[in-house]
Protein backbone atom coordinates (compact mmCIF):
# COMPACT_ATOMS: atom_id res chain seq x y z
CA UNK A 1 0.00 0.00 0.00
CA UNK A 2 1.26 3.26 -0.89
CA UNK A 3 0.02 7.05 0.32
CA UNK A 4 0.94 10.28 -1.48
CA UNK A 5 0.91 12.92 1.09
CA UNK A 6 1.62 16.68 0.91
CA UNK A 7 4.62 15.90 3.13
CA UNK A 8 5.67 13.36 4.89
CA UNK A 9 3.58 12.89 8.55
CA UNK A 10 3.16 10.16 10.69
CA UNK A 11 0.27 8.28 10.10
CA UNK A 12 -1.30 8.47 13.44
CA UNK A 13 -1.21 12.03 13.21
CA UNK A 14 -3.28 11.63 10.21
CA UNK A 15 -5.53 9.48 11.32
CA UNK A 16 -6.14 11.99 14.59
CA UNK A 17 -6.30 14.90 12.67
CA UNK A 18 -2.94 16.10 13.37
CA UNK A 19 -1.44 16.34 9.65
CA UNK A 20 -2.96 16.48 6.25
CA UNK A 21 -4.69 13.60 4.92
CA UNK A 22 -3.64 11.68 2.13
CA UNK A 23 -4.64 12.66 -1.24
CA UNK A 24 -4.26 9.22 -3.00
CA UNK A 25 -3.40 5.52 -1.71
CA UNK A 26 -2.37 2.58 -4.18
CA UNK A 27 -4.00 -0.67 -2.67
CA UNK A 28 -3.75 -4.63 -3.60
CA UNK A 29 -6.48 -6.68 -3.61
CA UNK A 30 -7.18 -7.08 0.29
CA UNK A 31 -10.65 -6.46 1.32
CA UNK A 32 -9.53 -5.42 4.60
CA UNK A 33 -6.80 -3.23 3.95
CA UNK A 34 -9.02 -1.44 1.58
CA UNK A 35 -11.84 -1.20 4.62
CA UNK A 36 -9.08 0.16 6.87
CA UNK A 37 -8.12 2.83 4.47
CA UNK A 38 -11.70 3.66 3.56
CA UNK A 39 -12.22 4.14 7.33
CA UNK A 40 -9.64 6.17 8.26
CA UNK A 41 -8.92 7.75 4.99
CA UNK A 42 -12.22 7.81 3.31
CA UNK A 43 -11.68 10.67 1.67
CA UNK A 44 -8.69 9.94 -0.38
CA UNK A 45 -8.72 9.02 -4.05
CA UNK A 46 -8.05 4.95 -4.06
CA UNK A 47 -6.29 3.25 -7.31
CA UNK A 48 -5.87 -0.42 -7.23
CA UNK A 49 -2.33 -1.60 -8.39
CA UNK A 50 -2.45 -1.94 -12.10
CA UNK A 51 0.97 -4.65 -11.66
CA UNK A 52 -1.23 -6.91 -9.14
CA UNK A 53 -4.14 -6.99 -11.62
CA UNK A 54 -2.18 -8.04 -14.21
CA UNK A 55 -0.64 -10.63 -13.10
CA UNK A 56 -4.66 -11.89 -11.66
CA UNK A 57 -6.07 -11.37 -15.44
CA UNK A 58 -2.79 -13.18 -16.95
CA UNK A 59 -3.20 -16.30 -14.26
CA UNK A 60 -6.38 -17.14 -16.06
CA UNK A 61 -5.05 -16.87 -19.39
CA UNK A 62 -3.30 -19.48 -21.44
CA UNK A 63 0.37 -19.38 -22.01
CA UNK A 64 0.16 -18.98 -25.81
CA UNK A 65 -1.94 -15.71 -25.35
CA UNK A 66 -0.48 -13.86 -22.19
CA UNK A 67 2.08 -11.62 -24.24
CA UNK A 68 -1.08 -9.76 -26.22
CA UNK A 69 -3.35 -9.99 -23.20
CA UNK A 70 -0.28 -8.19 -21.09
CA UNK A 71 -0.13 -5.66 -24.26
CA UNK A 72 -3.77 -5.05 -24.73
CA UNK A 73 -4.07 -4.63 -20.36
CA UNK A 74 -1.51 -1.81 -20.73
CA UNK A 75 -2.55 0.08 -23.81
CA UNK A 76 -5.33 0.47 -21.61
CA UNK A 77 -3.65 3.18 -20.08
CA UNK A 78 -1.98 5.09 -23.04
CA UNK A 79 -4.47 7.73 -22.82
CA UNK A 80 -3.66 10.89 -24.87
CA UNK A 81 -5.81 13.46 -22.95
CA UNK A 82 -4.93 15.98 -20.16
CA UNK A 83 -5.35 14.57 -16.62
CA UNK A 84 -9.01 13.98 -15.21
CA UNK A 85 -12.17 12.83 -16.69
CA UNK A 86 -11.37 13.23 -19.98
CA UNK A 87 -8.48 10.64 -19.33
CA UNK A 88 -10.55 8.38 -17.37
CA UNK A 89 -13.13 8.23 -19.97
CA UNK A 90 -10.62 7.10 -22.85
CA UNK A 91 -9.25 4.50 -20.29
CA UNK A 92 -12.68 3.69 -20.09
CA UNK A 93 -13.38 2.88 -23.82
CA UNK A 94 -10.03 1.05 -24.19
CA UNK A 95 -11.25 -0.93 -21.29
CA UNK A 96 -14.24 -1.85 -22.91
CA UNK A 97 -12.32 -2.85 -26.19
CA UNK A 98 -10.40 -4.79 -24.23
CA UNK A 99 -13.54 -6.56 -22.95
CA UNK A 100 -14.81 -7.12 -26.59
CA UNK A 101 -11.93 -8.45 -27.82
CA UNK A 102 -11.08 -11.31 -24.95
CA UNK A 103 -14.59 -11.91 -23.43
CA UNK A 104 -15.30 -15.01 -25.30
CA UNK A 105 -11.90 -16.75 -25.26
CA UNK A 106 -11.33 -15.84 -21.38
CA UNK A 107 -14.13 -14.20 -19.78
CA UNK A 108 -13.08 -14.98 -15.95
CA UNK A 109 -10.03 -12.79 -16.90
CA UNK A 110 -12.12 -10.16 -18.47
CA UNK A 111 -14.22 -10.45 -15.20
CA UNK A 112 -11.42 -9.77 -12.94
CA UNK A 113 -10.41 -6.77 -14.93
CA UNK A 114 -13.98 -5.07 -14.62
CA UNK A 115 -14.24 -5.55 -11.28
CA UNK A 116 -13.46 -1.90 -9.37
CA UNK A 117 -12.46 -1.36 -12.36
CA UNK A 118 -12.91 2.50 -11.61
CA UNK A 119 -9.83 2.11 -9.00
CA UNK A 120 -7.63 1.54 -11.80
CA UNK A 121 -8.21 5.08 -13.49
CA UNK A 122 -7.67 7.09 -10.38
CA UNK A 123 -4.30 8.28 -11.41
CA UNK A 124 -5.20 9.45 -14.27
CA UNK A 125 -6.48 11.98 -12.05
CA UNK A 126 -3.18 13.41 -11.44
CA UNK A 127 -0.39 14.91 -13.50
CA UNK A 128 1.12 12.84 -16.34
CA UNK A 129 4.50 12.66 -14.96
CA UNK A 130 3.36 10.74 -11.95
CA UNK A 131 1.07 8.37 -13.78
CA UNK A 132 3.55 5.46 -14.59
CA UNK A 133 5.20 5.91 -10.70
CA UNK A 134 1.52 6.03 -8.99
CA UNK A 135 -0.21 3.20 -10.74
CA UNK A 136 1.54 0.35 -8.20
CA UNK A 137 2.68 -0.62 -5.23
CA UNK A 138 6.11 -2.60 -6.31
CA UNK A 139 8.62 -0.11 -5.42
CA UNK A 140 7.22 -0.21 -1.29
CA UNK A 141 7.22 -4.10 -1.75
CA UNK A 142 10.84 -4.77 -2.33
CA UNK A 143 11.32 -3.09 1.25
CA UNK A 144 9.08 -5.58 2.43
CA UNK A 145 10.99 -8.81 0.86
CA UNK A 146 14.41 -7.19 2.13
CA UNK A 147 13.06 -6.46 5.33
CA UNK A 148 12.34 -10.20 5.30
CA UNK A 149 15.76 -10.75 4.06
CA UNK A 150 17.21 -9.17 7.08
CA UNK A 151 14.34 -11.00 9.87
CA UNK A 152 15.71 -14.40 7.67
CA UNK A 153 19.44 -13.39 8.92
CA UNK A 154 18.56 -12.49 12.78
CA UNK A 155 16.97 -15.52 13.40
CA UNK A 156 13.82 -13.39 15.84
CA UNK A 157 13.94 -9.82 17.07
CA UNK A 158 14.39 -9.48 20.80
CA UNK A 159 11.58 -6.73 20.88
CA UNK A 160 9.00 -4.19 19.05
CA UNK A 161 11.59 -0.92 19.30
CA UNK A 162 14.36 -3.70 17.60
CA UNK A 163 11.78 -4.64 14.69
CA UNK A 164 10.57 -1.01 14.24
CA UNK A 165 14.47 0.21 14.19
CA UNK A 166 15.04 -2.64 11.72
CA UNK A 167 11.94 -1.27 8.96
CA UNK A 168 12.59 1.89 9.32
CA UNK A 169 16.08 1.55 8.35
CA UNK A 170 15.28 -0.09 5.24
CA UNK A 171 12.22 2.02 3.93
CA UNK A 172 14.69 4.91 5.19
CA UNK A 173 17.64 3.63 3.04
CA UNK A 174 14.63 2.39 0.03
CA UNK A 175 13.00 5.95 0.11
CA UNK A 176 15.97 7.51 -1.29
CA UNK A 177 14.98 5.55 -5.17
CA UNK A 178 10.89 6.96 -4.24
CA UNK A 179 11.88 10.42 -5.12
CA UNK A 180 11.03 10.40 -8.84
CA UNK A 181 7.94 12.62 -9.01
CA UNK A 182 8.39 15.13 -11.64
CA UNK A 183 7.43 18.97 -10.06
CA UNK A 184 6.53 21.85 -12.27
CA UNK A 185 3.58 24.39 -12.61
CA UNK A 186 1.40 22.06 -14.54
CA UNK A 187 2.02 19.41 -11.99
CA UNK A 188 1.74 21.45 -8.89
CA UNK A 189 -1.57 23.09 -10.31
CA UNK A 190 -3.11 19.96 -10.69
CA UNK A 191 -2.10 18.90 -7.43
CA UNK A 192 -3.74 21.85 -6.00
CA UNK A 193 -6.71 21.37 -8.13
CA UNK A 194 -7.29 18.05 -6.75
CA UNK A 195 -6.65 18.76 -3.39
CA UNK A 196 -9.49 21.60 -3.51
CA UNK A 197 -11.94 19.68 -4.92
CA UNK A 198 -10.90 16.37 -3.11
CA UNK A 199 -9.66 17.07 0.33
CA UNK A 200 -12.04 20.24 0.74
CA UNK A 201 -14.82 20.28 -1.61
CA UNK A 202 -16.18 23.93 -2.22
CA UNK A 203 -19.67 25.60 -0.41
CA UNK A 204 -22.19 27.28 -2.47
CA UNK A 205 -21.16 30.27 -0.32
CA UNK A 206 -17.75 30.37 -1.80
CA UNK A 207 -16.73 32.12 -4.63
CA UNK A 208 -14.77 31.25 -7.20
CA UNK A 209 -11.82 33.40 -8.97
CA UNK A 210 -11.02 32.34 -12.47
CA UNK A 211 -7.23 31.68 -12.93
CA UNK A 212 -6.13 34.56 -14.92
């Protein structure tokens, strides 16, 4: 699971109010770590990882076909519009050519690509640049297999503080490849953008200043 924040905050300071909440989280398929998010940050934009539905709609897919399934899944999300619901709605359409074209040879794979199949557009949402880095959850899961790496090595922690020390020393040392986001005006408008009409969503008593 993955959060983009508008700076780094502890996460029980989120969940109590003390920080900003996160504008967008990148989920697997885990019922319940979905419902956790949803409760405590129901208000974020939620994108299922594109790589972990991939690999679901190419497990029920034969051998022979999985290189132009994989293709087809992607060019899903070659959009050529600007960021929002113009981009979600040509996602959309390739989604449902997608559909057409596999339903009858493998329609449980076709199945598991409609279902919430709205959480895979959500970052189209946000700026270009951050669309191909947003989309999954892989880069916070290698911390989690060389975290396991190191457990493997110790043998068992002695205590909480040693496995806490332990984590945060890898996602610590793994955060330093994270910082990819490209940041210009587009980007940082957007942002903006999103976070007014996310985060806190406008009152009819408010007026509103076109951008010169």
């Amino acid at each position: 699971m993955v959060f983009l924040v508008e700076r780094p905050t502890p996460t029980s300071r989120q969940v109590s109010g003390g920080g900003p909440p996160p504008h967008f989280n990148t989920t697997e398929d885990k019922l319940g770590l979905i419902a956790a998010v949803q409760l405590h940050f129901g208000r974020a934009r939620r994108q299922r990882c594109a790589i972990h539905r991939a690999r679901n709609i190419l497990a029920k897919v034969s051998k022979v076909d999985q290189a132009a399934v994989k293709a087809d899944y992607w060019k899903i999300f070659d959009v050529d519009a600007e960021p929002g619901d113009r981009a979600v709605r040509e996602a959309r359409t390739n989604a449902k050519q997608f559909a057409v074209k596999w339903r009858k040879k493998y329609p449980a794979a076709v199945e598991c690509l409609e279902h919430d199949l709205e959480a895979l557009f959500e970052h189209l949402r946000f700026p270009v640049e951050h669309w191909r880095r947003i989309r999954h959850s892989n880069f916070i899961e290698r911390s989690f297999g060389e975290t396991r790496r190191r457990v493997k090595v110790i043998g068992r922690l002695p205590g909480e503080t040693s496995c806490l020390t332990l984590v945060w020393a890898v996602l610590d040392r793994a955060s330093r490849g994270w910082r990819g986001f490209s940041m210009n005006t587009v980007a940082l408008r957007r942002l903006q953008d999103l976070r007014r009409e996310h985060l806190a969503p406008r009152t009819n008593n408010e007026t509103v200043i076109p951008a010169a």
